[in-house]
Protein backbone atom coordinates (compact mmCIF):
# COMPACT_ATOMS: atom_id res chain seq x y z
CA UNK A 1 0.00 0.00 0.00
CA UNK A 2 1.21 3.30 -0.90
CA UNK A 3 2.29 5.96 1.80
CA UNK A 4 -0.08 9.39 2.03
CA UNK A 5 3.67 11.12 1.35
CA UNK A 6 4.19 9.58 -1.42
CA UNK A 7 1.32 9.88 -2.59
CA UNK A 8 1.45 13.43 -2.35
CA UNK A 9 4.78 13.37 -3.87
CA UNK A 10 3.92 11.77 -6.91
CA UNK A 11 0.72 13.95 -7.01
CA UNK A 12 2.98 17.12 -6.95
CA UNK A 13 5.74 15.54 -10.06
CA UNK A 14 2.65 15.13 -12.03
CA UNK A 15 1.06 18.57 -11.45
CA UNK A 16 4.87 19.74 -12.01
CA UNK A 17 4.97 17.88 -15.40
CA UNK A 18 1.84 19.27 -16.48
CA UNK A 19 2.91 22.99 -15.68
CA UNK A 20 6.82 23.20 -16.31
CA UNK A 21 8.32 26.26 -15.89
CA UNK A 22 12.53 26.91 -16.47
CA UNK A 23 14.25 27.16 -12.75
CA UNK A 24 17.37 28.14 -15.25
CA UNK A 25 15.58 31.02 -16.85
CA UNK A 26 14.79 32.25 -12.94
CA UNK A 27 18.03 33.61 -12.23
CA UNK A 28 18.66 35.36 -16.01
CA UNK A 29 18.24 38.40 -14.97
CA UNK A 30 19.77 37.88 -11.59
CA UNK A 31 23.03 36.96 -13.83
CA UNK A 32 22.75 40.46 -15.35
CA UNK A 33 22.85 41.88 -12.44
CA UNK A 34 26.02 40.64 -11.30
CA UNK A 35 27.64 41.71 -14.58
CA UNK A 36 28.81 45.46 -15.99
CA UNK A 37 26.61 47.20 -17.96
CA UNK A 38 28.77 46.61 -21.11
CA UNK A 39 31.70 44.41 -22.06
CA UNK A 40 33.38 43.45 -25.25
CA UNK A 41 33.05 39.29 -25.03
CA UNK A 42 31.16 36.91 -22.98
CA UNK A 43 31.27 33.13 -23.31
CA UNK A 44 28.25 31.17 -22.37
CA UNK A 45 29.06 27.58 -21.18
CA UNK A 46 26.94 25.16 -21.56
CA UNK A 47 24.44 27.69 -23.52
CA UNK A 48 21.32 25.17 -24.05
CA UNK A 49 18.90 26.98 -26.64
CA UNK A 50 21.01 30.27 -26.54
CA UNK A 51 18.16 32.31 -23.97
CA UNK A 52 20.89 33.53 -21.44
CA UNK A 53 23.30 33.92 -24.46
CA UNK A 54 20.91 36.28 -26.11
CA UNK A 55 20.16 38.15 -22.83
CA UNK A 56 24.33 38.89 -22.54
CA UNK A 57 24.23 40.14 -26.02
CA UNK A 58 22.45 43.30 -24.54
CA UNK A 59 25.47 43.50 -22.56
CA UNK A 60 28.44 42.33 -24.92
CA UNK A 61 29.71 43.30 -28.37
CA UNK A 62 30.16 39.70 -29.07
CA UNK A 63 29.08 36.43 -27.11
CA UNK A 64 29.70 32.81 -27.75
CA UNK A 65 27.89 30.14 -26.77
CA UNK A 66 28.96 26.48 -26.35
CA UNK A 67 27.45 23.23 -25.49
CA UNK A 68 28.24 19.63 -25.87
CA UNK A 69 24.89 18.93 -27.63
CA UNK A 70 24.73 19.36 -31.12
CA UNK A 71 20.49 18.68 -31.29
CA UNK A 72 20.23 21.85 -28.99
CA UNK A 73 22.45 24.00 -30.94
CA UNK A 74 20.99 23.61 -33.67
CA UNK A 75 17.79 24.71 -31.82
CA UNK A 76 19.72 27.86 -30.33
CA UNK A 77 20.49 29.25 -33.94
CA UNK A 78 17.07 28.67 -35.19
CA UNK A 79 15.94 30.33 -32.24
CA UNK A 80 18.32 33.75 -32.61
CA UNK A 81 17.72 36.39 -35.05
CA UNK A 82 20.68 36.62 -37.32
CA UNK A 83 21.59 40.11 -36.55
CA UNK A 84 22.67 39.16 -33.15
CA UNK A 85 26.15 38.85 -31.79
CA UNK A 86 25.74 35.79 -31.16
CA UNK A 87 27.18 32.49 -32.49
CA UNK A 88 26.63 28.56 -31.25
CA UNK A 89 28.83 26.09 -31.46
CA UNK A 90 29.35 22.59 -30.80
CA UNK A 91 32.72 21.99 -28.42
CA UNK A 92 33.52 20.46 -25.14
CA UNK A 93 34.01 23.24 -22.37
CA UNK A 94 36.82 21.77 -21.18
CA UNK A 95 39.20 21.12 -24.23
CA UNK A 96 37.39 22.95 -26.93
CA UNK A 97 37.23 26.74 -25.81
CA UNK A 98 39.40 29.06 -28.20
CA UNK A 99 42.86 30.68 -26.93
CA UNK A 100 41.23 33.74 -26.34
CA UNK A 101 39.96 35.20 -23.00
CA UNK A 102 36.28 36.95 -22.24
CA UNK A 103 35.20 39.92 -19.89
CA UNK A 104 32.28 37.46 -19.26
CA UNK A 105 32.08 34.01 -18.73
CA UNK A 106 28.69 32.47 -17.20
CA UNK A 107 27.65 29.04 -17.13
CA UNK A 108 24.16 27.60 -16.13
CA UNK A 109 23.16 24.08 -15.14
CA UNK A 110 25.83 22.73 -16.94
CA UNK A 111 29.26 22.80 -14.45
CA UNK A 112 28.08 19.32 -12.71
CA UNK A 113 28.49 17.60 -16.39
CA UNK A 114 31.91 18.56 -15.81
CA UNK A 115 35.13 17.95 -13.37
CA UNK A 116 34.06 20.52 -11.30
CA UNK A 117 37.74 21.52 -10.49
CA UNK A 118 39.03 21.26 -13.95
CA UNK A 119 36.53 23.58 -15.02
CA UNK A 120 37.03 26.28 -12.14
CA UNK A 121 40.52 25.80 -13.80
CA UNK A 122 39.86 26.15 -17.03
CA UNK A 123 37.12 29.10 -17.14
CA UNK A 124 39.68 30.80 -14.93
CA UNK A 125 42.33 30.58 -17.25
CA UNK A 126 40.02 31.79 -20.03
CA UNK A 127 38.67 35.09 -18.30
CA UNK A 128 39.93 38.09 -19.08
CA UNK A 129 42.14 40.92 -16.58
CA UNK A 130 39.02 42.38 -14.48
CA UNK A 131 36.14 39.95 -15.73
CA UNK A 132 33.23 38.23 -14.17
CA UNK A 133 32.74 34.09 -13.85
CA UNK A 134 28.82 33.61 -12.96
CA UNK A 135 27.95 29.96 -11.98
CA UNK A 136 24.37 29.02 -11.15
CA UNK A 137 24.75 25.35 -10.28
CA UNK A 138 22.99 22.16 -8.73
CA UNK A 139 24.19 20.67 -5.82
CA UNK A 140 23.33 17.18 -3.82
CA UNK A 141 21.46 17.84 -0.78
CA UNK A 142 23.17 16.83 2.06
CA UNK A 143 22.90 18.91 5.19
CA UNK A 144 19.37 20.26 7.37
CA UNK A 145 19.42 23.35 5.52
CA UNK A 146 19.35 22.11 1.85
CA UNK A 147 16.40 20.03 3.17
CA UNK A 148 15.02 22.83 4.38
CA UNK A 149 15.38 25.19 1.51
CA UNK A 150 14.25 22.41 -0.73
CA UNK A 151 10.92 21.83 1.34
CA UNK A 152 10.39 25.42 0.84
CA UNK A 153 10.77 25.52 -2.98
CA UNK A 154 8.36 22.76 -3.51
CA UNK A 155 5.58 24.52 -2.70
CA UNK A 156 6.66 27.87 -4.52
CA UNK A 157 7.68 25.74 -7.71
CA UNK A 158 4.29 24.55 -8.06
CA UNK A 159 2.48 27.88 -7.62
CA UNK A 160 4.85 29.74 -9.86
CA UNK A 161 3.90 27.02 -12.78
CA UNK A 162 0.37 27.52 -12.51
CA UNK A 163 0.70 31.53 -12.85
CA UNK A 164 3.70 31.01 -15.73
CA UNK A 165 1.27 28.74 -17.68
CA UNK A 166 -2.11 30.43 -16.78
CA UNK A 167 -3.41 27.46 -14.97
CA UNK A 168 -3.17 25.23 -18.54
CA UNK A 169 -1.27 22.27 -19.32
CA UNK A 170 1.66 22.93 -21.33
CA UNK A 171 4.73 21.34 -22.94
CA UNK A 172 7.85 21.61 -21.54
CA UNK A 173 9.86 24.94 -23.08
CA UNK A 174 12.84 24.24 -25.77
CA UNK A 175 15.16 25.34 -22.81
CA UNK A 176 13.92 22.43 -20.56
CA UNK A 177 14.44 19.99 -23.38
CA UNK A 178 18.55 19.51 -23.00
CA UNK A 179 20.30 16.42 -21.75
CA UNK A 180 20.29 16.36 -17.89
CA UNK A 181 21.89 14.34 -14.88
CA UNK A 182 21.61 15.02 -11.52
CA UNK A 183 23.91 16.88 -9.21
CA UNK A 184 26.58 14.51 -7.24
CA UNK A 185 28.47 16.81 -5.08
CA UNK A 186 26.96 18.59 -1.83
CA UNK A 187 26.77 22.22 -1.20
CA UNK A 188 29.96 22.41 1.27
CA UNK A 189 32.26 20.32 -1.10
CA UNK A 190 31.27 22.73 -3.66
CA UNK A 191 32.24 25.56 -1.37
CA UNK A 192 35.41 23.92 -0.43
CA UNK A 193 36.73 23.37 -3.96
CA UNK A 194 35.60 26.43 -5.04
CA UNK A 195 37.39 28.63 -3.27
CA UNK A 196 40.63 26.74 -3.69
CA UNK A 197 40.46 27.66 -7.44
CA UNK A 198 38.51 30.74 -6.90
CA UNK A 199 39.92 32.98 -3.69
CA UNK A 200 36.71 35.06 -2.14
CA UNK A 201 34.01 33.29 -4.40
CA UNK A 202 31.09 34.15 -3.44
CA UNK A 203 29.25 30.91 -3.15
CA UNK A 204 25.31 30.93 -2.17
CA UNK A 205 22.37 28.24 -1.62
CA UNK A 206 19.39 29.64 -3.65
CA UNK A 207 15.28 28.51 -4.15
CA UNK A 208 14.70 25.85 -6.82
CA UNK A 209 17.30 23.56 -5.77
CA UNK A 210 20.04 25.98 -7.64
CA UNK A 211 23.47 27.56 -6.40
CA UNK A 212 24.94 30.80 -7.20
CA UNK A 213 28.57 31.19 -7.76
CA UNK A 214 29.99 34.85 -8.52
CA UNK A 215 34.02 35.52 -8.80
CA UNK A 216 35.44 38.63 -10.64
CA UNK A 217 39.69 39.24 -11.06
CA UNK A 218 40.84 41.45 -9.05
């Protein structure tokens, strides 16, 4: 016999299913935020179907986006007008990014595909004098907080579809429709390693089971 819990639980993934909204797309504009109000290059990593890329070329004379998926790159540049700064391409972050550096470098949902060290390393080796890494992450939850904070979204995430979709059933945005795994390292690992490859990240827990990381060069 089935637990009222889960019950509940299961009631809530299929009400989520029905009403998907993009926890990604949440924290766009909080990304801008973090970022100066112009810049000559930005590099999106891991850029999906190209929304956050688009959003930095209000900010950049030129932005690049990358992603290991060539099915949602393909989307991206159908989905960009072709007077934008903007260009997609197919490359691995970690062994594919050009020799050049960027005043921007932001990467979304995407850094716990990678060796999380090795690409700290490597976006810090590809940032320009002065410029600004923004990380918004997923970490394993681990600790009473995370639990907390995750009991809290749940909730919220369900409300915010219904409004987002006007109370109808939709299907799930092109942004929601890249490959995914789950997160495998916990929020104070994350910190830990960070900051050994970053000195004086900022690292934060956030709603919707996401983690901000912001580090500019001094």
């Amino acid at each position: 016999m089935t637990s009222l819990p889960h019950r509940i639980l299961r009631a809530l993934d299929r009400f989520n299913t029905a009403h998907p909204w993009d926890h990604n797309a949440h924290y766009h504009r909080w990304i801008l935020r973090q970022l100066p109000r112009h810049c000559d290059t930005a590099l999106d990593v891991g850029s999906g179907s190209g929304d956050l890329a688009r959003l930095l070329a209000t900010r950049a004379n030129e932005v690049h986006g990358i992603d290991s998926d060539p099915t949602i790159i393909a989307q991206a540049r159908t989905l960009t007008a072709p007077a934008t700064p903007v260009t997609f391409t197919t490359q691995d972050a970690l062994t594919g990014l050009p020799a050049s550096t960027y005043d921007v470098i932001t990467c979304v949902a995407a850094i716990h595909h990678l060796p999380f060290v090795e690409a700290l390393t490597v976006f810090r080796q590809h940032l320009a004098p002065g410029g600004t890494l923004v990380l918004v992450g997923l970490s394993r939850p681990t600790t009473p907080t995370d639990y907390l904070l995750g009991a809290a979204a749940s909730p919220l995430n369900a409300t915010i579809g219904w409004l987002k979709n006007k109370g109808r059933t939709a299907p799930r945005p092109v942004s929601m429709t890249a490959l995914t795994r789950p997160a495998d390292m916990s929020f104070p690992d994350i910190v830990r390693e960070a900051r050994a490859v970053l000195p004086n990240a900022r690292v934060r827990r956030r709603l919707f089971w996401r983690y901000t990381l912001v580090w500019r060069d001094r």
